[in-house]
N, C-alpha and C. Protein backbone atom coordinates (compact mmCIF):
# COMPACT_ATOMS: atom_id res chain seq x y z
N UNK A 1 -7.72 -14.46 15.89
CA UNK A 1 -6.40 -15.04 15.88
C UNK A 1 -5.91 -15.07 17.33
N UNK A 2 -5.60 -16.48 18.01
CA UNK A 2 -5.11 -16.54 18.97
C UNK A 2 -4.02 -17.30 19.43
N UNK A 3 -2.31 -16.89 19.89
CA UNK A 3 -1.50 -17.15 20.36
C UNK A 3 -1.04 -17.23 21.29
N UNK A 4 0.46 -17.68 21.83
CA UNK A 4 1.20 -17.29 22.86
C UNK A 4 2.54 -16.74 22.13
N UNK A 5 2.83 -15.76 23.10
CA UNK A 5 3.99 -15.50 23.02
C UNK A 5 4.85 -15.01 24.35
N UNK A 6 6.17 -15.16 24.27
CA UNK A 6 6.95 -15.19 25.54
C UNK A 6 5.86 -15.47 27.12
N UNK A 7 4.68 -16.40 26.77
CA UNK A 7 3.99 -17.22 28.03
C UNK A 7 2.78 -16.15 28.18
N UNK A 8 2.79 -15.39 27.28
CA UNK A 8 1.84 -13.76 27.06
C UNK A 8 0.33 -15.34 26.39
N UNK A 9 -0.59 -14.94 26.55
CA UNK A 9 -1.54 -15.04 25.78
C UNK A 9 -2.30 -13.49 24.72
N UNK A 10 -2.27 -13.87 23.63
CA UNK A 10 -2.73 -12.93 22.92
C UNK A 10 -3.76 -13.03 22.08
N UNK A 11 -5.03 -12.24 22.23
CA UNK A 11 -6.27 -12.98 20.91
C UNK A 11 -6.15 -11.20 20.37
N UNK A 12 -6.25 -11.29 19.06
CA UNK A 12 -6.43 -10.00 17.98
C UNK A 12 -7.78 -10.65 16.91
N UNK A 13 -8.37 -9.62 17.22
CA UNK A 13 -10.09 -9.45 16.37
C UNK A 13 -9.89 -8.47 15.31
N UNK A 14 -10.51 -8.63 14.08
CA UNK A 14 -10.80 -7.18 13.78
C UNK A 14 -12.20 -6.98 14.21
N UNK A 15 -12.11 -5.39 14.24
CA UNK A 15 -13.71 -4.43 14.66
C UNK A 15 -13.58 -3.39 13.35
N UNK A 16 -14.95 -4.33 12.44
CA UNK A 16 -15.49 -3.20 11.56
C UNK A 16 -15.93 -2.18 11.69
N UNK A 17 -15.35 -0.62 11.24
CA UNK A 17 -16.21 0.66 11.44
C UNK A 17 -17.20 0.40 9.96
N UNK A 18 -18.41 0.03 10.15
CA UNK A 18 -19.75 0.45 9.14
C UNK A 18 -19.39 1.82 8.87
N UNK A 19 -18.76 3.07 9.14
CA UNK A 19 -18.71 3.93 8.30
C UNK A 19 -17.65 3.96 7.31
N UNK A 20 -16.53 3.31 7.24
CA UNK A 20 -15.61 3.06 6.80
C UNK A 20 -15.13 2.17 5.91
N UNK A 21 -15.90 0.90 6.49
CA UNK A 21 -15.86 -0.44 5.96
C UNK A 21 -14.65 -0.86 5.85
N UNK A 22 -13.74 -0.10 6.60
CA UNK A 22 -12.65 -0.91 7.33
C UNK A 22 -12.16 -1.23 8.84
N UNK A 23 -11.11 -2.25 8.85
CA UNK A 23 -11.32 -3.10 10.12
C UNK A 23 -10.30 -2.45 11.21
N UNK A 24 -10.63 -2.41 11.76
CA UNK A 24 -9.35 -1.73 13.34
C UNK A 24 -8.93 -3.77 14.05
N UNK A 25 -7.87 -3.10 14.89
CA UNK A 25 -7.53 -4.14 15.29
C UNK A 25 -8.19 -4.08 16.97
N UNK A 26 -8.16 -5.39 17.46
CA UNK A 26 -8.71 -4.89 18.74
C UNK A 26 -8.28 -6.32 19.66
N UNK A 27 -7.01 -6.28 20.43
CA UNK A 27 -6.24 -7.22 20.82
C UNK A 27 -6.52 -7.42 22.23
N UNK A 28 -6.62 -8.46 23.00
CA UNK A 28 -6.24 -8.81 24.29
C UNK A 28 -5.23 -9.31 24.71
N UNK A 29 -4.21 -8.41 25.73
CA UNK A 29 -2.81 -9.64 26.28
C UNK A 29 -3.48 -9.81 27.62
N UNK A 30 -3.30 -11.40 27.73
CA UNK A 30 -2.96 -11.47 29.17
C UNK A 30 -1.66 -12.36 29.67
N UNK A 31 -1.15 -11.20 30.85
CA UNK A 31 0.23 -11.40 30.64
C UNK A 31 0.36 -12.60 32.29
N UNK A 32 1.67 -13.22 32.42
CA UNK A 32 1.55 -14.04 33.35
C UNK A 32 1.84 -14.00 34.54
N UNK A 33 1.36 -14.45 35.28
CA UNK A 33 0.93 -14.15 36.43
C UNK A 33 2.40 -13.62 37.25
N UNK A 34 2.28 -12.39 38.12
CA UNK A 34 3.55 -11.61 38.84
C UNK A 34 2.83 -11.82 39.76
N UNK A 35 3.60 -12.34 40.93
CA UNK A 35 3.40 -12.66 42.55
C UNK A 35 1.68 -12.88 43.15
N UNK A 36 0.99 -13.48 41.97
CA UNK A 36 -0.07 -14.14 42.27
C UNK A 36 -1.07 -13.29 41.20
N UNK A 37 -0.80 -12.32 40.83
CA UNK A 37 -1.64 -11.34 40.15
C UNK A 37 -1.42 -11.68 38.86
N UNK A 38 -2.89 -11.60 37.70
CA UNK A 38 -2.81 -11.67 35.97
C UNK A 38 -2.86 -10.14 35.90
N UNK A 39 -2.36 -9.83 34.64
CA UNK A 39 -2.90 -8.45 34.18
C UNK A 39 -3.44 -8.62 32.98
N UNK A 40 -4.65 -8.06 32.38
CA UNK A 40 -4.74 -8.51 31.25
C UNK A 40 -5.17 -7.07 30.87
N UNK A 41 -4.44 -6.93 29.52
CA UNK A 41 -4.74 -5.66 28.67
C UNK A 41 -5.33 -5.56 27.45
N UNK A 42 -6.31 -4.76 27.32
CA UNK A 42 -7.05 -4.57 25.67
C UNK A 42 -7.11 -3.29 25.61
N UNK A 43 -6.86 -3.41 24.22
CA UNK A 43 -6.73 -2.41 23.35
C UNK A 43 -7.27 -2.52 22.33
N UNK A 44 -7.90 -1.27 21.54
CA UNK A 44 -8.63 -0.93 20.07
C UNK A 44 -7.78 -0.04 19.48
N UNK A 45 -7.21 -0.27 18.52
CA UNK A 45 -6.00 0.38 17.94
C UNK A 45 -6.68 0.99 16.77
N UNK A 46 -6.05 2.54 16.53
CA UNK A 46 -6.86 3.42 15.88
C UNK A 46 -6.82 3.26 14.26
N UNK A 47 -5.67 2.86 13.91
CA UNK A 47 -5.27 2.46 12.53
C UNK A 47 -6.28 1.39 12.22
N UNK A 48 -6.67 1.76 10.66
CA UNK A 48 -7.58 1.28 10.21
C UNK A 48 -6.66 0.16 9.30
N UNK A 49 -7.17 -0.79 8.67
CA UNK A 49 -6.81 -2.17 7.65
C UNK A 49 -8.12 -2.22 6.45
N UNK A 50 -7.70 -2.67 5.13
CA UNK A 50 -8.58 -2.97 4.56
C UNK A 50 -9.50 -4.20 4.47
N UNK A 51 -8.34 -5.19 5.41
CA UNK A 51 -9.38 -6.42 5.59
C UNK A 51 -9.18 -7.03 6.91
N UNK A 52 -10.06 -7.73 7.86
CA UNK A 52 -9.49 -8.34 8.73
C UNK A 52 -8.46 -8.75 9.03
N UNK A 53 -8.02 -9.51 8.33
CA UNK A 53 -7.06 -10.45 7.94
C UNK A 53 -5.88 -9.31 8.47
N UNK A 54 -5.74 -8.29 7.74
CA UNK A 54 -4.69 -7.06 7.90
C UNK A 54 -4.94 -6.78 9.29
N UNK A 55 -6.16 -6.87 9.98
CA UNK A 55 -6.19 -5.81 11.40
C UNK A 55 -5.44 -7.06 11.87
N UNK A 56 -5.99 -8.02 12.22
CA UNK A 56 -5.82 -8.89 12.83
C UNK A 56 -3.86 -9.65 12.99
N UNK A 57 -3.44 -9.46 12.12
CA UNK A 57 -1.64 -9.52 11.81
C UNK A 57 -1.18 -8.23 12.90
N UNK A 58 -1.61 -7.15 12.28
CA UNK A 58 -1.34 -5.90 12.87
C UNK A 58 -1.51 -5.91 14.49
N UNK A 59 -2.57 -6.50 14.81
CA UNK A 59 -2.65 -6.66 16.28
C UNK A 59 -1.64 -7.48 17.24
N UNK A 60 -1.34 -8.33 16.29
CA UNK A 60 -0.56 -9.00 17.01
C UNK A 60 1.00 -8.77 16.99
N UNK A 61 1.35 -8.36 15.89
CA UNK A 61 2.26 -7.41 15.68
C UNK A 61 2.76 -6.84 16.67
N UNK A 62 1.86 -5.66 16.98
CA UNK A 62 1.14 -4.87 18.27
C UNK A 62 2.28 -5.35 19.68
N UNK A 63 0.98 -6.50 19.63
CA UNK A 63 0.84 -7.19 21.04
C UNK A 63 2.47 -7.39 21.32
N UNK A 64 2.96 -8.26 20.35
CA UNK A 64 4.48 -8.42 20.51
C UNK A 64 5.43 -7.99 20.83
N UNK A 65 5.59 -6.74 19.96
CA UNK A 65 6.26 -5.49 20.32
C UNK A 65 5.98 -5.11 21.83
N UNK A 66 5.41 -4.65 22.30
CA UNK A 66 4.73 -4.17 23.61
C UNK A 66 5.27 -4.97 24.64
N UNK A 67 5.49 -6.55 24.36
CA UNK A 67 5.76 -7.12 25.27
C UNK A 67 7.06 -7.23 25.16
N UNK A 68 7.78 -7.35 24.35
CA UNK A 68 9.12 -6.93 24.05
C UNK A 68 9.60 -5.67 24.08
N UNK A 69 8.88 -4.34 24.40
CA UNK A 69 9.26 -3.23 25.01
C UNK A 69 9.29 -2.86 26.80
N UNK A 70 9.05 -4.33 26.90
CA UNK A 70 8.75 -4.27 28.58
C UNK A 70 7.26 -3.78 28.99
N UNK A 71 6.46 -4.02 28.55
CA UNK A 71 5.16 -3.55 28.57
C UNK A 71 4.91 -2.00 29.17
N UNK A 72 5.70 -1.34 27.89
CA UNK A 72 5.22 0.20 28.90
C UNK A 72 3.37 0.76 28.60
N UNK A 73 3.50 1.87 29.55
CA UNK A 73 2.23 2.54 29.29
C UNK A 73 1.49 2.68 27.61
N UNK A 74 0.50 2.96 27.63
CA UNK A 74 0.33 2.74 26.02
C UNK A 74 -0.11 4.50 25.65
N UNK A 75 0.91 5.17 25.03
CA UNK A 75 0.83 6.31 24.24
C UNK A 75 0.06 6.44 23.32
N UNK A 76 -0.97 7.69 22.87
CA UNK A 76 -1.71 7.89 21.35
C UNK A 76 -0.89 7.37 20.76
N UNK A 77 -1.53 6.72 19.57
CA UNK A 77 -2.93 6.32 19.36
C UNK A 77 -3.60 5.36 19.62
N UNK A 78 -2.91 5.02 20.43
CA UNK A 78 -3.51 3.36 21.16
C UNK A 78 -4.77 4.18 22.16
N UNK A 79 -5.93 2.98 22.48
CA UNK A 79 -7.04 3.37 22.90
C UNK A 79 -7.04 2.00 24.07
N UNK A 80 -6.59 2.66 25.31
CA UNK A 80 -7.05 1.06 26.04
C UNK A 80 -8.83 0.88 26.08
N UNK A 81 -8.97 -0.41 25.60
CA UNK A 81 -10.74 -0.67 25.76
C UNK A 81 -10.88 -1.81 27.20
């Protein structure tokens, strides 16, 4: 699943755990460009979903929030990948 939001680019995957057989979310922002510089951030988010479909909402969810919190540092249980 891939969007924009507030000029953010955002793609959210799910990543199957085979031990689990459920899906984590696992999002990329890349945010826009500050005084010539991109930043782009990924993350594998620890919360599990029963179907893609679920990680993948959830990620972006995620992503949104974050950027609407002013993009702070990312606290457990977030996993930057």
């Amino acid at each position: 699943m891939t969007g924009t939001y507030k000029l953010h680019l955002i793609t959210s995957t799910a990543q199957l755990d085979p031990k689990t057989r459920r899906s984590n979310p696992k999002v990329s922002i890349l945010c826009p460009s500050e005084r010539g510089k991109q930043l782009m951030k990924r993350v594998l988010l620890k919360k599990s979903f029963e179907t893609p479909e679920e990680a993948e909402r959830e990620g972006v969810a995620f992503a949104q929030k974050w950027i609407d919190d002013g993009k702070p540092d990312l606290p457990q249980p977030w996993i930057n990948h």
